[in-house]
N, C-alpha and C. Protein backbone atom coordinates (compact mmCIF):
# COMPACT_ATOMS: atom_id res chain seq x y z
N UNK A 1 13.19 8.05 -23.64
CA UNK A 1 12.75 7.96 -22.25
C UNK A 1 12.34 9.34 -21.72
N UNK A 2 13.35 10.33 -22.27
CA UNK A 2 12.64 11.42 -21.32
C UNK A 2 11.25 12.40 -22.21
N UNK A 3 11.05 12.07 -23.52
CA UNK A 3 9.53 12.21 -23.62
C UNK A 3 8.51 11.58 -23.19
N UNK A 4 8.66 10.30 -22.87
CA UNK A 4 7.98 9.70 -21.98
C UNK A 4 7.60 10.36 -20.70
N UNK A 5 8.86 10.42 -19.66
CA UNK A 5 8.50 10.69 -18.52
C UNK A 5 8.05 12.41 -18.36
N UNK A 6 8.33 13.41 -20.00
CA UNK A 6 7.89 14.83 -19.42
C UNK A 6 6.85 14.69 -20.19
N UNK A 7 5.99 13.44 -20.65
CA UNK A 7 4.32 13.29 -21.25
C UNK A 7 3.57 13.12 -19.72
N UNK A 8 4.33 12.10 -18.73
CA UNK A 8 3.44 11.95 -17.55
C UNK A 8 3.44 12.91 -16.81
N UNK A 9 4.76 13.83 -16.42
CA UNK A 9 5.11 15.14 -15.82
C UNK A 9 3.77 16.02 -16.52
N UNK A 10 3.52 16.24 -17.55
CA UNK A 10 2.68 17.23 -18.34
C UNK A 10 1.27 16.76 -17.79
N UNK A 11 0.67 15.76 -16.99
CA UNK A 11 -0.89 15.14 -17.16
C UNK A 11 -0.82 15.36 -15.61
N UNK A 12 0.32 15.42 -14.83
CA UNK A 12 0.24 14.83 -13.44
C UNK A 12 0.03 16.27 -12.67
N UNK A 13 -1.07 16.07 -11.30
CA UNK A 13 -1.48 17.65 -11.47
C UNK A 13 -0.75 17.68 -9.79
N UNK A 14 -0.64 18.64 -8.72
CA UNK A 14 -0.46 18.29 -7.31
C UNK A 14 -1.62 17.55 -6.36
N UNK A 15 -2.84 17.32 -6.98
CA UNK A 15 -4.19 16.67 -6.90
C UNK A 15 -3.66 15.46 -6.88
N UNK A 16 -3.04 14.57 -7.74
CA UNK A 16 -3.03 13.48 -8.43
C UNK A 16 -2.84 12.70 -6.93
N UNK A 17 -1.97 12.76 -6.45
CA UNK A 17 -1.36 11.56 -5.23
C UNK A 17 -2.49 11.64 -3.79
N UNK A 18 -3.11 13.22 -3.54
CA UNK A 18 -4.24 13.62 -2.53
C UNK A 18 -5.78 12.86 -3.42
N UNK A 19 -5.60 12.82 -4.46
CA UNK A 19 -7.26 12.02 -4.81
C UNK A 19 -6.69 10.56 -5.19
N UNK A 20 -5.54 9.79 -4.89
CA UNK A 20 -5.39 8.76 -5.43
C UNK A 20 -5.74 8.15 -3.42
N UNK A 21 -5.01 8.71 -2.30
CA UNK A 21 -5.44 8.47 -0.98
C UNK A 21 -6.60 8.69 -0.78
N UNK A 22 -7.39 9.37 -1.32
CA UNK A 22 -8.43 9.38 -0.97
C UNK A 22 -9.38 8.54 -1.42
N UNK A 23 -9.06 8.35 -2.70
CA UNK A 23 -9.96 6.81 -3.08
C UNK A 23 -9.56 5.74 -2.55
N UNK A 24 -8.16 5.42 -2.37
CA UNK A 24 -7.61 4.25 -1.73
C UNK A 24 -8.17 3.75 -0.29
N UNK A 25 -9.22 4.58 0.16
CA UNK A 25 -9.47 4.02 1.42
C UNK A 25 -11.01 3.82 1.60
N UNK A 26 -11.74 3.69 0.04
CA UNK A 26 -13.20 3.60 -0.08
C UNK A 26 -12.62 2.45 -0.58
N UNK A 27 -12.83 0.57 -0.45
CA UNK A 27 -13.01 -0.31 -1.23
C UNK A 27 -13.64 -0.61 -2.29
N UNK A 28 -15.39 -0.22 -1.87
CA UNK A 28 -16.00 -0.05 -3.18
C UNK A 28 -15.17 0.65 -4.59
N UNK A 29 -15.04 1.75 -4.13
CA UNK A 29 -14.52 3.16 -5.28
C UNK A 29 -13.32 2.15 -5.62
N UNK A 30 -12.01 1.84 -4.88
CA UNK A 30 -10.91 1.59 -5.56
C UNK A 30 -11.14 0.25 -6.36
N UNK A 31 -12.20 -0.58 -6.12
CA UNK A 31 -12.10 -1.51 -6.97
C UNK A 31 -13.18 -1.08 -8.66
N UNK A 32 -13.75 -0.07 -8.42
CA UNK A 32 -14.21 0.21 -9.84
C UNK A 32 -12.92 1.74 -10.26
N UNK A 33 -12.51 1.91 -9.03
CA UNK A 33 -10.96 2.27 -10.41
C UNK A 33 -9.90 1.56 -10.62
N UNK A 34 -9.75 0.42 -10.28
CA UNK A 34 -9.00 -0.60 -10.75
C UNK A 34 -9.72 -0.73 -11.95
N UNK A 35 -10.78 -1.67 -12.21
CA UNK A 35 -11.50 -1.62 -13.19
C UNK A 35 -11.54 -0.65 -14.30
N UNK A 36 -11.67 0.65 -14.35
CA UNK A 36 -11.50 1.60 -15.41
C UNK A 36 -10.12 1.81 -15.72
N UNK A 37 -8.94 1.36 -14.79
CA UNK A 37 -8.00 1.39 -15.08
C UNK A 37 -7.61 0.21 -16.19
N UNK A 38 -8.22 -0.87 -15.92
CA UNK A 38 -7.89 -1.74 -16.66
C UNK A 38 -8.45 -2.02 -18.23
N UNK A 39 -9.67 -1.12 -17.87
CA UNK A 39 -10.32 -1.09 -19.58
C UNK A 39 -9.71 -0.07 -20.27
N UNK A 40 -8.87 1.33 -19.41
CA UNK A 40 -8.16 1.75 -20.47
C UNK A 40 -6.92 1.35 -21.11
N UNK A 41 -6.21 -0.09 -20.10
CA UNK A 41 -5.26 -0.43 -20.58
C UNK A 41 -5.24 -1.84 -21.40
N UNK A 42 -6.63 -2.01 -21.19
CA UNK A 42 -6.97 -3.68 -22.04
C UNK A 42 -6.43 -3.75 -23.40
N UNK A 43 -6.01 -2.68 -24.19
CA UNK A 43 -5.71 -2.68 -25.88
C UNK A 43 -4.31 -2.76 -25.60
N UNK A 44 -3.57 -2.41 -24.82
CA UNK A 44 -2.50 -1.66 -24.55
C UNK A 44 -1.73 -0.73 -24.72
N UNK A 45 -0.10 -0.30 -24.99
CA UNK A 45 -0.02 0.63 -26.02
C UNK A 45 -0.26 2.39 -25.01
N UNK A 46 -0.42 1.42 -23.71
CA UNK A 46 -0.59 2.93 -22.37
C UNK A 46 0.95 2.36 -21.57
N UNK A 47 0.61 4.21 -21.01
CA UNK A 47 1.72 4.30 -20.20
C UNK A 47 1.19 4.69 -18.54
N UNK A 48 1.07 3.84 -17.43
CA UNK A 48 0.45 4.33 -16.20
C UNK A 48 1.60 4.87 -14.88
N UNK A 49 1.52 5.12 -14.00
CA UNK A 49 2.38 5.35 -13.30
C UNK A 49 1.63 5.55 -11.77
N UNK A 50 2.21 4.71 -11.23
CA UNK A 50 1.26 4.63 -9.75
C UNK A 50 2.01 3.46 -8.99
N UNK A 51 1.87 3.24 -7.38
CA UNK A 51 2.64 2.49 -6.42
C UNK A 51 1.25 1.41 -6.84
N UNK A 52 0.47 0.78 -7.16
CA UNK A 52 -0.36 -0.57 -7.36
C UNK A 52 -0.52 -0.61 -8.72
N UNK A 53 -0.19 0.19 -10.23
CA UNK A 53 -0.45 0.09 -11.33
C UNK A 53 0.23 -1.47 -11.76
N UNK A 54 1.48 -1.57 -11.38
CA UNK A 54 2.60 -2.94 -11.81
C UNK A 54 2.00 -4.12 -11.05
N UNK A 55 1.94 -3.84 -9.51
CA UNK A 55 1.18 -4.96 -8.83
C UNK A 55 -0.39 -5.47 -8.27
N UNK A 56 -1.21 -4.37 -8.27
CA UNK A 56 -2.44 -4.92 -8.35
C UNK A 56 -3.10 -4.66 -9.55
N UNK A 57 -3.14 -3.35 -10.51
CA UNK A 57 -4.23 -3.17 -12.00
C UNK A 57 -3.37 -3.76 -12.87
N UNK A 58 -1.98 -4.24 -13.15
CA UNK A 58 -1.38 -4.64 -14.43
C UNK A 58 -0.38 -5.79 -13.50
N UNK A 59 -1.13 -6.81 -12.80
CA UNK A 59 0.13 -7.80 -12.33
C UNK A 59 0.79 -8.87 -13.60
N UNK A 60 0.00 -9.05 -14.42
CA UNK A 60 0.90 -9.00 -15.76
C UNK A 60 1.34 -8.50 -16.97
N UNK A 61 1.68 -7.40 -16.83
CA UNK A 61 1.84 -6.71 -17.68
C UNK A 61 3.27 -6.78 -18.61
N UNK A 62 2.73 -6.82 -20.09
CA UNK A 62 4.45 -7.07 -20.48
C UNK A 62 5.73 -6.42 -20.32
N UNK A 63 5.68 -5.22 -19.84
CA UNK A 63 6.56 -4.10 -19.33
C UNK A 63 6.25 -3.69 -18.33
N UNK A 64 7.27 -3.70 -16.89
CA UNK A 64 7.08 -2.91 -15.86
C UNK A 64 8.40 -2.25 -15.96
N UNK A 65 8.35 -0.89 -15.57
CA UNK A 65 9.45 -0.57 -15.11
C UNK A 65 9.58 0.07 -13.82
N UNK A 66 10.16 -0.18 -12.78
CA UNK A 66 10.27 0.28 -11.24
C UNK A 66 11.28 1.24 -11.54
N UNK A 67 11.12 2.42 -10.87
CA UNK A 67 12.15 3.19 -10.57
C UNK A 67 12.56 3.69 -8.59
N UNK A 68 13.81 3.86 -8.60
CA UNK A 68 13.92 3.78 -7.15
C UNK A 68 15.09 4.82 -7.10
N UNK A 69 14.86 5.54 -6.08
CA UNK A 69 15.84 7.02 -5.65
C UNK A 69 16.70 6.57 -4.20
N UNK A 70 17.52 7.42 -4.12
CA UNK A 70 18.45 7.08 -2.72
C UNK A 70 17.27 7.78 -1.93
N UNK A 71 17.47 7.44 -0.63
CA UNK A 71 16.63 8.40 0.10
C UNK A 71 16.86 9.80 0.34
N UNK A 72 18.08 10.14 0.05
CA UNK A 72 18.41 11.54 -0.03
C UNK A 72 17.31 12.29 -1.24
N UNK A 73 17.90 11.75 -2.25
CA UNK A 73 17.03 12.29 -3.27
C UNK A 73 15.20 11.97 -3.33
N UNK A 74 14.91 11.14 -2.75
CA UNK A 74 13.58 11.21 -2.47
C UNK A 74 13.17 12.38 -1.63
N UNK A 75 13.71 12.37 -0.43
CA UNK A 75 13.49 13.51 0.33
C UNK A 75 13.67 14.88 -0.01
N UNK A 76 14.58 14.97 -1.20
CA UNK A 76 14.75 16.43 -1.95
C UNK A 76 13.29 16.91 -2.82
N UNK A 77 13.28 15.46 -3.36
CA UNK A 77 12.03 15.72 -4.46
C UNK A 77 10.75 15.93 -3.16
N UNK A 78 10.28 15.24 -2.33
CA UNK A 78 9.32 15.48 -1.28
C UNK A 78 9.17 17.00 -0.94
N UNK A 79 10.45 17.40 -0.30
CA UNK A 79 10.16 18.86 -0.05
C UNK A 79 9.83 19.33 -1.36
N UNK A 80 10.30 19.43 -2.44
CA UNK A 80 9.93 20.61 -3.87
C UNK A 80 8.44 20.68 -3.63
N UNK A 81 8.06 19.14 -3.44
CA UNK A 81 6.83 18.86 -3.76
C UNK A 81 5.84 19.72 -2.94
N UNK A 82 6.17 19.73 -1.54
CA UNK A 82 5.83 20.31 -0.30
C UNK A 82 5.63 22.63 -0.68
N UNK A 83 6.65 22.39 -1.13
CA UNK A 83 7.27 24.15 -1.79
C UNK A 83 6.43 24.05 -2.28
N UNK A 84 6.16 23.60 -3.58
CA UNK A 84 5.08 23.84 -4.84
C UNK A 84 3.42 23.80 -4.31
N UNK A 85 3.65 23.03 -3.38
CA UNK A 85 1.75 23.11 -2.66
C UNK A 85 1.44 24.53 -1.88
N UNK A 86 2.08 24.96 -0.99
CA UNK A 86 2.01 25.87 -0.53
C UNK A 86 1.42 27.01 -1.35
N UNK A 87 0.43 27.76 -0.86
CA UNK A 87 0.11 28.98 -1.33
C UNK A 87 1.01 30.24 -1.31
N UNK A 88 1.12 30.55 -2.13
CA UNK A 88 1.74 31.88 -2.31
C UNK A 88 1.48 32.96 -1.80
């Protein structure tokens, strides 16, 4: 499990969640990246990670796994996240 999750850690940039809102609110755009999402996962054998990957691009997918934090610890990880954007 945890090569798994430090393979997605390694791809995931501070971009990733600011260009995923920003497509999310063009319909056109998000439905042809649904679409490319789904032709890269049509063979299977991928690993995706996203709040609509399980329920709208893979609503059947043979493996989901949800993960869920207390809100304390969400809010810890939020600020890092917040730290790490900031310019130096």
């Amino acid at each position: 499990m945890k090569q798994v999750a430090a393979a997605i850690a390694a791809k995931r940039t501070s971009l990733t969640p600011t260009a995923a809102s920003r497509v999310s609110v063009h319909p056109r755009l998000r439905e042809w990246m649904v679409g490319q999402q789904r032709l890269l996962g049509e063979r299977g054998g991928v690993v995706m990670e996203g709040r609509d990957i399980g329920t709208v691009v893979f609503p059947d997918a043979e493996v989901k796994i949800f993960l869920d934090a207390a809100p304390e610890v969400r809010a810890i990880v939020a600020i890092g996240r917040e730290v790490r954007r900031r310019p130096k």
